[in-house]
N, C-alpha and C. Protein backbone atom coordinates (compact mmCIF):
# COMPACT_ATOMS: atom_id res chain seq x y z
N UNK A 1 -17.28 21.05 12.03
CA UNK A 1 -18.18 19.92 12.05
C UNK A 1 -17.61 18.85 11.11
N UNK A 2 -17.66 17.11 11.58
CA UNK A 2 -16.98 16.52 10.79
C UNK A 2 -18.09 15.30 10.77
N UNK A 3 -17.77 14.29 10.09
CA UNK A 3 -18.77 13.30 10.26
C UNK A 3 -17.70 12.21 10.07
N UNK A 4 -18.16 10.95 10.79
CA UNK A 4 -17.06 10.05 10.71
C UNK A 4 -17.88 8.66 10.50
N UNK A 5 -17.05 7.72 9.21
CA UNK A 5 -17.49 6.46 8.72
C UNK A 5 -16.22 5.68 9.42
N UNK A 6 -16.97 4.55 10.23
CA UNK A 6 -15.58 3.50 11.16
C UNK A 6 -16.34 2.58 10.55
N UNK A 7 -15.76 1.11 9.81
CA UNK A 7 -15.60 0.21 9.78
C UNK A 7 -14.47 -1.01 10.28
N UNK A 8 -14.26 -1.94 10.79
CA UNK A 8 -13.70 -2.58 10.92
C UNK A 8 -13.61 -4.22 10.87
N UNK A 9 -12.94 -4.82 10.97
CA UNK A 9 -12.76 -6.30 10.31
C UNK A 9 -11.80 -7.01 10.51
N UNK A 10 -11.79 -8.63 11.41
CA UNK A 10 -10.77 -9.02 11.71
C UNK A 10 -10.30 -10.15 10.68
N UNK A 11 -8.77 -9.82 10.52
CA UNK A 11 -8.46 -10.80 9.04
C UNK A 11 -7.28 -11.67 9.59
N UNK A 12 -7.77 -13.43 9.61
CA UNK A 12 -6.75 -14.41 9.90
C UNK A 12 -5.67 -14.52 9.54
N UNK A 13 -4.65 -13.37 9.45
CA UNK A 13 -3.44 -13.74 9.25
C UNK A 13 -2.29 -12.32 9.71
N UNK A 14 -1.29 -11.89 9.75
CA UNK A 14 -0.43 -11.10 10.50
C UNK A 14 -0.90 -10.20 9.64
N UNK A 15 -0.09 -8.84 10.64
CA UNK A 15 -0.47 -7.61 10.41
C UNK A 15 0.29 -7.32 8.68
N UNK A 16 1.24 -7.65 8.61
CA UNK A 16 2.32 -7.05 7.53
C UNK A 16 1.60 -7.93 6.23
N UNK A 17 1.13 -8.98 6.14
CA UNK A 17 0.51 -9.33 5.18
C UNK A 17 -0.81 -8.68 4.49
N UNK A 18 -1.32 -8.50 5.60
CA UNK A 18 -2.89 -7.37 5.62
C UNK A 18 -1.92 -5.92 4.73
N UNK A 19 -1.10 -5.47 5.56
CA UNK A 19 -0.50 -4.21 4.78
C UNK A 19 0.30 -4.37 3.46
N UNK A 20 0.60 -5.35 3.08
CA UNK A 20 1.52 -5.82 1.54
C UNK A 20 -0.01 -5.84 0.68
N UNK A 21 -1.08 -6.33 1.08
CA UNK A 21 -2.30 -6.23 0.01
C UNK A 21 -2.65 -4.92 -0.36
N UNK A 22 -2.93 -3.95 1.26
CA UNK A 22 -3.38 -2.96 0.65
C UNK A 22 -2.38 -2.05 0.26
N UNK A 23 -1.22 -1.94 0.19
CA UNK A 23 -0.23 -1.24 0.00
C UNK A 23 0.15 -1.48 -1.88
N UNK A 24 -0.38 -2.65 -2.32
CA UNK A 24 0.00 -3.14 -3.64
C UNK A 24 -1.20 -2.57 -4.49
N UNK A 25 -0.75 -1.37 -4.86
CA UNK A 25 -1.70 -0.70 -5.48
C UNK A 25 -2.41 -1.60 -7.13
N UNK A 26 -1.43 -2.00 -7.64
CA UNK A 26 -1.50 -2.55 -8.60
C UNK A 26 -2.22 -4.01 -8.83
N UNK A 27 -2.40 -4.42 -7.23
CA UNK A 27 -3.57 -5.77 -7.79
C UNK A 27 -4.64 -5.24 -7.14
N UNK A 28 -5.20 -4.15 -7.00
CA UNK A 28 -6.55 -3.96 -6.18
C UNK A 28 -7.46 -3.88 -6.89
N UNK A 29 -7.46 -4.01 -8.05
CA UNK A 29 -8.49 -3.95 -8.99
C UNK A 29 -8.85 -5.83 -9.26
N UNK A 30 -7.56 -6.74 -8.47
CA UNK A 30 -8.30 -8.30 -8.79
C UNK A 30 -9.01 -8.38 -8.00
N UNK A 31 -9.12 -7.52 -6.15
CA UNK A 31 -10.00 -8.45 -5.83
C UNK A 31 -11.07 -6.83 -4.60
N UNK A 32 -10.62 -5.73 -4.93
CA UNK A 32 -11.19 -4.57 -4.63
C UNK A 32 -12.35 -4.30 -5.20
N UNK A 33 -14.03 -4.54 -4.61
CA UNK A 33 -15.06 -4.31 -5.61
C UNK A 33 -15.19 -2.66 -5.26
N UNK A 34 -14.87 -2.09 -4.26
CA UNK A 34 -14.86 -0.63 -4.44
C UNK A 34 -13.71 0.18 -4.96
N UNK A 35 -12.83 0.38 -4.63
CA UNK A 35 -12.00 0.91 -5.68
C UNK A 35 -11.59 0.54 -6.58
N UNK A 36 -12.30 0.78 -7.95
CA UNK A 36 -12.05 0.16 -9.40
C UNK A 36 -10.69 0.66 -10.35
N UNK A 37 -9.96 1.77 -9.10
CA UNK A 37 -8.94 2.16 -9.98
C UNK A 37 -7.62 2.63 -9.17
N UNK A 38 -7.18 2.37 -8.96
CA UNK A 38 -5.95 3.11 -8.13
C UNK A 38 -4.34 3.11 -8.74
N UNK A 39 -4.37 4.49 -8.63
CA UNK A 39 -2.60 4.64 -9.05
C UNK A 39 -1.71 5.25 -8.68
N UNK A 40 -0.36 5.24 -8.07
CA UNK A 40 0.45 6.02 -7.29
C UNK A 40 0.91 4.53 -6.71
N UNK A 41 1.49 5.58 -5.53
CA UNK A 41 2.02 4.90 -4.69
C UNK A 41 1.81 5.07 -3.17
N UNK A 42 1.74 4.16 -2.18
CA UNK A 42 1.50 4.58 -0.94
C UNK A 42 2.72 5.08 -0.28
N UNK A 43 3.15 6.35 0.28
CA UNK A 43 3.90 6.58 0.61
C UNK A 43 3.56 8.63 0.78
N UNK A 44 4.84 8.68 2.10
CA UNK A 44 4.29 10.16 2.96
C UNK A 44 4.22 11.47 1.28
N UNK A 45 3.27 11.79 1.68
CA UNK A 45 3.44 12.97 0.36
C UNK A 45 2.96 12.21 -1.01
N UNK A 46 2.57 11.15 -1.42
CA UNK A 46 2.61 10.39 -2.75
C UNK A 46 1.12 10.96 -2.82
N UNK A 47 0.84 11.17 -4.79
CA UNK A 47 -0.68 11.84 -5.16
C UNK A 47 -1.33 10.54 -5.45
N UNK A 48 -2.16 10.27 -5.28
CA UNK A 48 -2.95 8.94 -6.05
C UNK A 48 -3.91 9.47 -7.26
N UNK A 49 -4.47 8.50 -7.98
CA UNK A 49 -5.49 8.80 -8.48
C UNK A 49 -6.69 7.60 -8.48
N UNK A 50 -7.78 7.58 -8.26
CA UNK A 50 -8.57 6.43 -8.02
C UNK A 50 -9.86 6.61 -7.91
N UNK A 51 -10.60 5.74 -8.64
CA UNK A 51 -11.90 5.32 -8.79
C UNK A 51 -12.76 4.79 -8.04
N UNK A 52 -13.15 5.12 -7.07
CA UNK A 52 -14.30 4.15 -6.69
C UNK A 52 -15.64 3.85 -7.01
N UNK A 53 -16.58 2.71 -6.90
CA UNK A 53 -17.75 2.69 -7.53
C UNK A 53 -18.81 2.53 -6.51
N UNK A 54 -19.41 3.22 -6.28
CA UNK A 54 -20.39 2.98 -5.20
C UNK A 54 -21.84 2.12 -5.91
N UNK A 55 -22.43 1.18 -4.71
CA UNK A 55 -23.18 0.72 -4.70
C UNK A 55 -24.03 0.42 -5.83
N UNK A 56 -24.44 1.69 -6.57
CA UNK A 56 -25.60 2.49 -7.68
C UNK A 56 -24.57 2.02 -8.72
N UNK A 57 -23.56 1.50 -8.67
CA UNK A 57 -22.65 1.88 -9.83
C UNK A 57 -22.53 2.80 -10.51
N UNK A 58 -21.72 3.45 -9.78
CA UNK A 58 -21.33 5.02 -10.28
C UNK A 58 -20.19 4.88 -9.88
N UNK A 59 -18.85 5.43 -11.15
CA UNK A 59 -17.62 5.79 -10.59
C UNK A 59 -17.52 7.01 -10.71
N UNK A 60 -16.54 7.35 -9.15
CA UNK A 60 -15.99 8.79 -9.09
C UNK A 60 -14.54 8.33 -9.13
N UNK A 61 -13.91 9.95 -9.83
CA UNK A 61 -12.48 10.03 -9.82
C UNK A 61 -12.11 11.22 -8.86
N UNK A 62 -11.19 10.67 -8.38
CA UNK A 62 -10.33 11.70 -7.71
C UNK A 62 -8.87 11.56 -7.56
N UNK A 63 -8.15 12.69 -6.58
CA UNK A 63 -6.65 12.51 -6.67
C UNK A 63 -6.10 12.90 -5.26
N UNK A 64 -6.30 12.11 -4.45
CA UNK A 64 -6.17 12.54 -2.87
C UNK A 64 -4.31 12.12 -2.73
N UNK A 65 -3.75 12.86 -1.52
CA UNK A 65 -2.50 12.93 -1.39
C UNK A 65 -2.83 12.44 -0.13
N UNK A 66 -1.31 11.33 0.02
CA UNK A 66 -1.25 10.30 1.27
C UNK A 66 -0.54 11.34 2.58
N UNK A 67 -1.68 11.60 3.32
CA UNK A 67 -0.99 12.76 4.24
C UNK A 67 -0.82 12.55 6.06
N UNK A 68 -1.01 10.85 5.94
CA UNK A 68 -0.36 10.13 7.03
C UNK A 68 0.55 8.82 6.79
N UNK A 69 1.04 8.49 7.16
CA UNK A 69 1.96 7.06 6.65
C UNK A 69 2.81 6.86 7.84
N UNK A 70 2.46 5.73 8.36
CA UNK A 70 3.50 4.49 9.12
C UNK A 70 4.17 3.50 8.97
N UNK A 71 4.75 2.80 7.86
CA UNK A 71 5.02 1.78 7.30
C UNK A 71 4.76 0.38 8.25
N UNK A 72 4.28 -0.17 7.73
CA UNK A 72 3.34 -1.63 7.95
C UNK A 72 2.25 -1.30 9.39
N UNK A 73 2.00 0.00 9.43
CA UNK A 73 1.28 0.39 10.60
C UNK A 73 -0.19 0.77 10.06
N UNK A 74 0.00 2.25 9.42
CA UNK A 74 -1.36 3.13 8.86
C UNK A 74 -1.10 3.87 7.96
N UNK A 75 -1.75 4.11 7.36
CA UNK A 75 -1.67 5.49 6.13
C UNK A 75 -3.03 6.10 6.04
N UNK A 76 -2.96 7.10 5.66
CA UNK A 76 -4.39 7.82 5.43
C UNK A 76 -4.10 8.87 4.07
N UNK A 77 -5.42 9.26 3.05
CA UNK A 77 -5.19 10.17 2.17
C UNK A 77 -6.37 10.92 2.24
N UNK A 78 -6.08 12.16 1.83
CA UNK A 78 -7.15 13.16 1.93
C UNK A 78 -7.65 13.55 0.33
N UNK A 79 -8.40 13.48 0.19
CA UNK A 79 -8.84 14.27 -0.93
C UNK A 79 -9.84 15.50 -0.91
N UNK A 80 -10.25 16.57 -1.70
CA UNK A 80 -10.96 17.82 -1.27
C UNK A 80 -11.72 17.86 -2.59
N UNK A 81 -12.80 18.37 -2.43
CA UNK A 81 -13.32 18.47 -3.51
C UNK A 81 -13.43 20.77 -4.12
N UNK A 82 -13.21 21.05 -5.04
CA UNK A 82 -12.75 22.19 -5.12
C UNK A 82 -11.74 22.69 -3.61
N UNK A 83 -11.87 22.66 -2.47
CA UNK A 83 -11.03 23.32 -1.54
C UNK A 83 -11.62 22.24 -0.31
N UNK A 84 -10.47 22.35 0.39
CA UNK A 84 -10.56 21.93 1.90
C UNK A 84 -11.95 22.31 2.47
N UNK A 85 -12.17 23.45 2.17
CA UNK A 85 -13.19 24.24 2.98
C UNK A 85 -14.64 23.93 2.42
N UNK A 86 -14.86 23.49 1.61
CA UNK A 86 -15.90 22.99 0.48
C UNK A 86 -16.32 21.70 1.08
N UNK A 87 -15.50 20.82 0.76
CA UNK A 87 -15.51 19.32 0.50
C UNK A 87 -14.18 18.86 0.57
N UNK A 88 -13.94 18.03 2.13
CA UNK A 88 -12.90 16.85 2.25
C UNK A 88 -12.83 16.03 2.97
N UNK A 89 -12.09 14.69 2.60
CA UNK A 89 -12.42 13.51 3.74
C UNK A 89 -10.94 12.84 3.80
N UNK A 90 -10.83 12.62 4.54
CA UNK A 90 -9.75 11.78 5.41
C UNK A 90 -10.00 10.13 5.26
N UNK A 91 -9.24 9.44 4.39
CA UNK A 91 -9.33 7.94 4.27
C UNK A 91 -8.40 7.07 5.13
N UNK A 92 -8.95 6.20 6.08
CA UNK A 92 -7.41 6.12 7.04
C UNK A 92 -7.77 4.31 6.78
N UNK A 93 -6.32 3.94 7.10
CA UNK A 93 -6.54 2.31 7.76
C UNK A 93 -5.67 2.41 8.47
N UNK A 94 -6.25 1.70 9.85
CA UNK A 94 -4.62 1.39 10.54
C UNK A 94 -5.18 -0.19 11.09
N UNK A 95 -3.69 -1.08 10.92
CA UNK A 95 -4.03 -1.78 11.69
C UNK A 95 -3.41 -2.13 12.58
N UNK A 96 -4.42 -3.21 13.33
CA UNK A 96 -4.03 -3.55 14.97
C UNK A 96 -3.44 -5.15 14.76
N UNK A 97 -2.46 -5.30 15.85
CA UNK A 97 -2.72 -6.75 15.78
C UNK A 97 -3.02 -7.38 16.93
N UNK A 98 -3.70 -8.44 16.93
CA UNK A 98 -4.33 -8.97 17.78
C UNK A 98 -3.61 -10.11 18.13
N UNK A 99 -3.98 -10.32 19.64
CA UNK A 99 -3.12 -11.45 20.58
C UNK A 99 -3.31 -13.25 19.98
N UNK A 100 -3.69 -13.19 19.31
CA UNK A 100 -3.64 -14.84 18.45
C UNK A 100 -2.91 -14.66 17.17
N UNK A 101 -1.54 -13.38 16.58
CA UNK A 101 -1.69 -13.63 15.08
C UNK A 101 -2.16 -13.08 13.97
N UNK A 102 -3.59 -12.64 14.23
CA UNK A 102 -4.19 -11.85 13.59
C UNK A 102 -4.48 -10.46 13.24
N UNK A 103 -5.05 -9.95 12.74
CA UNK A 103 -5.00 -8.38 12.47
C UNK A 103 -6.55 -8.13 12.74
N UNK A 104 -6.69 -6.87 13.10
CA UNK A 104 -7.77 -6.03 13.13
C UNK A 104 -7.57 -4.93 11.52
N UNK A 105 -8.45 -4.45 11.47
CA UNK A 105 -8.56 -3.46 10.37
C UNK A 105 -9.47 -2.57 10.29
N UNK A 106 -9.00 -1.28 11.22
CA UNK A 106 -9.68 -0.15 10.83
C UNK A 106 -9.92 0.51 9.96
N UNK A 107 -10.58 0.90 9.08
CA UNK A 107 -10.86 1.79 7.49
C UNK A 107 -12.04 2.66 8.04
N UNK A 108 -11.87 3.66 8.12
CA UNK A 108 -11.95 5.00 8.17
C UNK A 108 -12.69 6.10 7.20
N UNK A 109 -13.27 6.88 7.33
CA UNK A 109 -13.21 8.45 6.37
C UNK A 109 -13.92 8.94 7.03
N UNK A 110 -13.38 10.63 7.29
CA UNK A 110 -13.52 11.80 8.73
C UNK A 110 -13.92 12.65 6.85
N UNK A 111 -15.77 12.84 7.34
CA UNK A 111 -15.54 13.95 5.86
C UNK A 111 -15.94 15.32 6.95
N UNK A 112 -15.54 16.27 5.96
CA UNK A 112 -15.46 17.25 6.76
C UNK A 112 -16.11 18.55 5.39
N UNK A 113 -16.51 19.90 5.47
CA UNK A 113 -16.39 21.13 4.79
C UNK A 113 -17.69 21.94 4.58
N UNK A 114 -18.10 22.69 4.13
CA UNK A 114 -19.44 23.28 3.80
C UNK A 114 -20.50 22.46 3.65
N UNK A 115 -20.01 21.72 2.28
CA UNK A 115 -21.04 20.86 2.09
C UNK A 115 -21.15 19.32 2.51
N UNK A 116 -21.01 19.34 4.02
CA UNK A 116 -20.84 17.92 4.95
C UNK A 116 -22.41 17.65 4.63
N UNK A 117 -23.31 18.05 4.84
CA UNK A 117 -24.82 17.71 4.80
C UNK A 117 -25.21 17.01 4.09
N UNK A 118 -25.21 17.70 2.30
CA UNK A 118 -25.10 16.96 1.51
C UNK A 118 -24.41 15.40 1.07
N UNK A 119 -22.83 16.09 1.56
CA UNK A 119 -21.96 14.67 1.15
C UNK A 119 -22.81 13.88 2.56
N UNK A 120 -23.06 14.31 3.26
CA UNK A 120 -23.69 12.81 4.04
C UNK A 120 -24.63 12.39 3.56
N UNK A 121 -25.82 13.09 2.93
CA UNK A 121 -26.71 12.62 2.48
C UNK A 121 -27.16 11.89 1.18
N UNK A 122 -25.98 12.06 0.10
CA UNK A 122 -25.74 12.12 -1.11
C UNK A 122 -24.73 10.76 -0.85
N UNK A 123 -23.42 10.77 0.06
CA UNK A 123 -22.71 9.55 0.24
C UNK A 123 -22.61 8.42 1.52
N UNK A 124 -23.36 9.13 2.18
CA UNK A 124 -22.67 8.70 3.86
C UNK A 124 -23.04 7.22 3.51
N UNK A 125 -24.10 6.67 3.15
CA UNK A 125 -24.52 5.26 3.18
C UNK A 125 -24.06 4.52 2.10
N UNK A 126 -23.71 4.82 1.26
CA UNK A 126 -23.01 4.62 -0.47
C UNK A 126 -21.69 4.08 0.21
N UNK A 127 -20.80 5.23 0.83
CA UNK A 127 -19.92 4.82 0.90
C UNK A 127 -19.23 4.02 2.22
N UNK A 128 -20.23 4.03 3.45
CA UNK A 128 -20.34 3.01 4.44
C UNK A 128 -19.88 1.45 3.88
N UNK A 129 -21.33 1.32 2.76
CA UNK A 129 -21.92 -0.13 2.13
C UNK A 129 -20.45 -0.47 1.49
N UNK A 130 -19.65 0.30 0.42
CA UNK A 130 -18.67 0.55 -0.09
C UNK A 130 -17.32 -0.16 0.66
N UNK A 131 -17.05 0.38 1.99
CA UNK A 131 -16.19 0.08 3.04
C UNK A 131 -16.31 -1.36 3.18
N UNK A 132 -17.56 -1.90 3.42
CA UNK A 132 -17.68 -2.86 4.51
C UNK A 132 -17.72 -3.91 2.90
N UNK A 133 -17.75 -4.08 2.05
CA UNK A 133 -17.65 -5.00 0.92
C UNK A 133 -16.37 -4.36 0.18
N UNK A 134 -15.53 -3.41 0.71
CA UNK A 134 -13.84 -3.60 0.50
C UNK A 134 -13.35 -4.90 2.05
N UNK A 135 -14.01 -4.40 2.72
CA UNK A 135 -13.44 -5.16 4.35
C UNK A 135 -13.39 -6.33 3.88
N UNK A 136 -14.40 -7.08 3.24
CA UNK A 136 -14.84 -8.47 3.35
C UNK A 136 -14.26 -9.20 2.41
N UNK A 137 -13.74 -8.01 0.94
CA UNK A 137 -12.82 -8.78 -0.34
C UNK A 137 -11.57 -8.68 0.23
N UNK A 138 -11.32 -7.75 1.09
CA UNK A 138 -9.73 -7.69 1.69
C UNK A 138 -9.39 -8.71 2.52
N UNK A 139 -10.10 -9.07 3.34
CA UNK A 139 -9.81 -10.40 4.66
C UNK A 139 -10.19 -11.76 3.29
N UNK A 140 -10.73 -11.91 2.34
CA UNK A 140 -11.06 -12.77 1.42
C UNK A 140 -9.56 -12.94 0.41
N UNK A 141 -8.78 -12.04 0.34
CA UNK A 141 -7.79 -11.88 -0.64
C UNK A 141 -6.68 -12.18 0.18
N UNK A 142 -6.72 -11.20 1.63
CA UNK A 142 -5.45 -11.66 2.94
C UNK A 142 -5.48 -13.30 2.98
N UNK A 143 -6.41 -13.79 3.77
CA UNK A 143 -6.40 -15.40 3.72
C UNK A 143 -6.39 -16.41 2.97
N UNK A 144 -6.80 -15.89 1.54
CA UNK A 144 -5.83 -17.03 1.01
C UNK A 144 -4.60 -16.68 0.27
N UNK A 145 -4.35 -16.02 0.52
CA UNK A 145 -2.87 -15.83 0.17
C UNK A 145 -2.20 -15.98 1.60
N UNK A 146 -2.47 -16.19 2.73
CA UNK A 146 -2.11 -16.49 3.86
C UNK A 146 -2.10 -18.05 3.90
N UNK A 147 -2.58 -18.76 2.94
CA UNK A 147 -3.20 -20.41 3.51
C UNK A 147 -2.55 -20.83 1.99
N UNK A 148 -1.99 -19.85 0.96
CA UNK A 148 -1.30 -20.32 -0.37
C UNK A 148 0.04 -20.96 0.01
C-alpha cells in the first residue's frame, strides 16, 4: 500500500534552468520556504541531509539517498524512517518541457510502510501545503533569474 502526493507547476523559462535551481543545493535556503536545510549533492547514490519545515513550523531532519537521477531530466531521494518497512517516501521531480519554451514541474512523494496511516494523517496535508509553496518560490526564483 502506498499513498501518493503529485503536485505540479508550470515555470516560464527552459527546462535546464528549472534544473540548475533545484540542483544548487546551496542557494535553497534564499528562496526555498520548505526545505530550510539541504546538504550533499544531487547526484546517483549521493546522501543528503535536510530540513524541512512544515506549515506548523516544525523542522524535521533527515538523510535520504538520491536513488534516481537523470541529469537535467529527474532525480528522486528516498528517505526511511527506522527501516523501509516502517516508514518511507520517495521524493521525485521530473521535468517536462513544454511546446512554447517552458517547463512543467512535477514534485512528487510515493510514502509507503507500516505506518502509511499515520504518516498520512500526521503529514499527508503538512506536506502537500509544503510542496505547493516550494512550487510557487521555485517558478518565483526560475523567472527572475530567467528575465535577469
Amino acid at each position: 500500500m502506498s499513498y501518493l502526493i503529485h503536485t505540479e507547476i508550470d515555470i516560464d523559462a527552459p527546462r535546464q534552468l528549472v534544473w540548475d535551481v533545484l540542483v544548487d543545493l546551496d542557494r535553497h535556503t534564499d528562496w526555498n520556504p520548505f526545505i530550510r536545510k539541504i546538504e550533499g549533492t544531487i547526484g546517483p547514490g549521493e546522501k543528503l541531509h535536510m530540513e524541512p519545515r512544515t506549515d506548523d513550523g516544525r523542522d524535521h531532519a533527515f538523510d535520504p539517498v538520491v536513488t534516481e537521477y537523470v541529469a537535467g531530466k529527474s532525480f528522486a531521494w528516498t528517505g526511511n524512517v527506522l527501516h523501509r518497512l516502517i516508514a518511507s517516501g520517495i521524493h521525485r521531480f521530473d521535468l517536462e518541457d513544454l511546446s512554447d519554451g517552458r517547463c512543467r514541474v512535477h514534485h512528487d512523494e510515493i510514502f509507503s510502510g507500516l505506518l502509511l496511516p499515520i504518516t498520512i494523517l500526521y503529514a499527508g496535508g503538512k506536506t502537500r501545503r509544503g510542496f505547493e509553496e516550494m512550487n510557487v518560490a521555485l517558478k518565483g526564483e526560475v523567472e527572475s533569474r530567467a528575465t535577469a
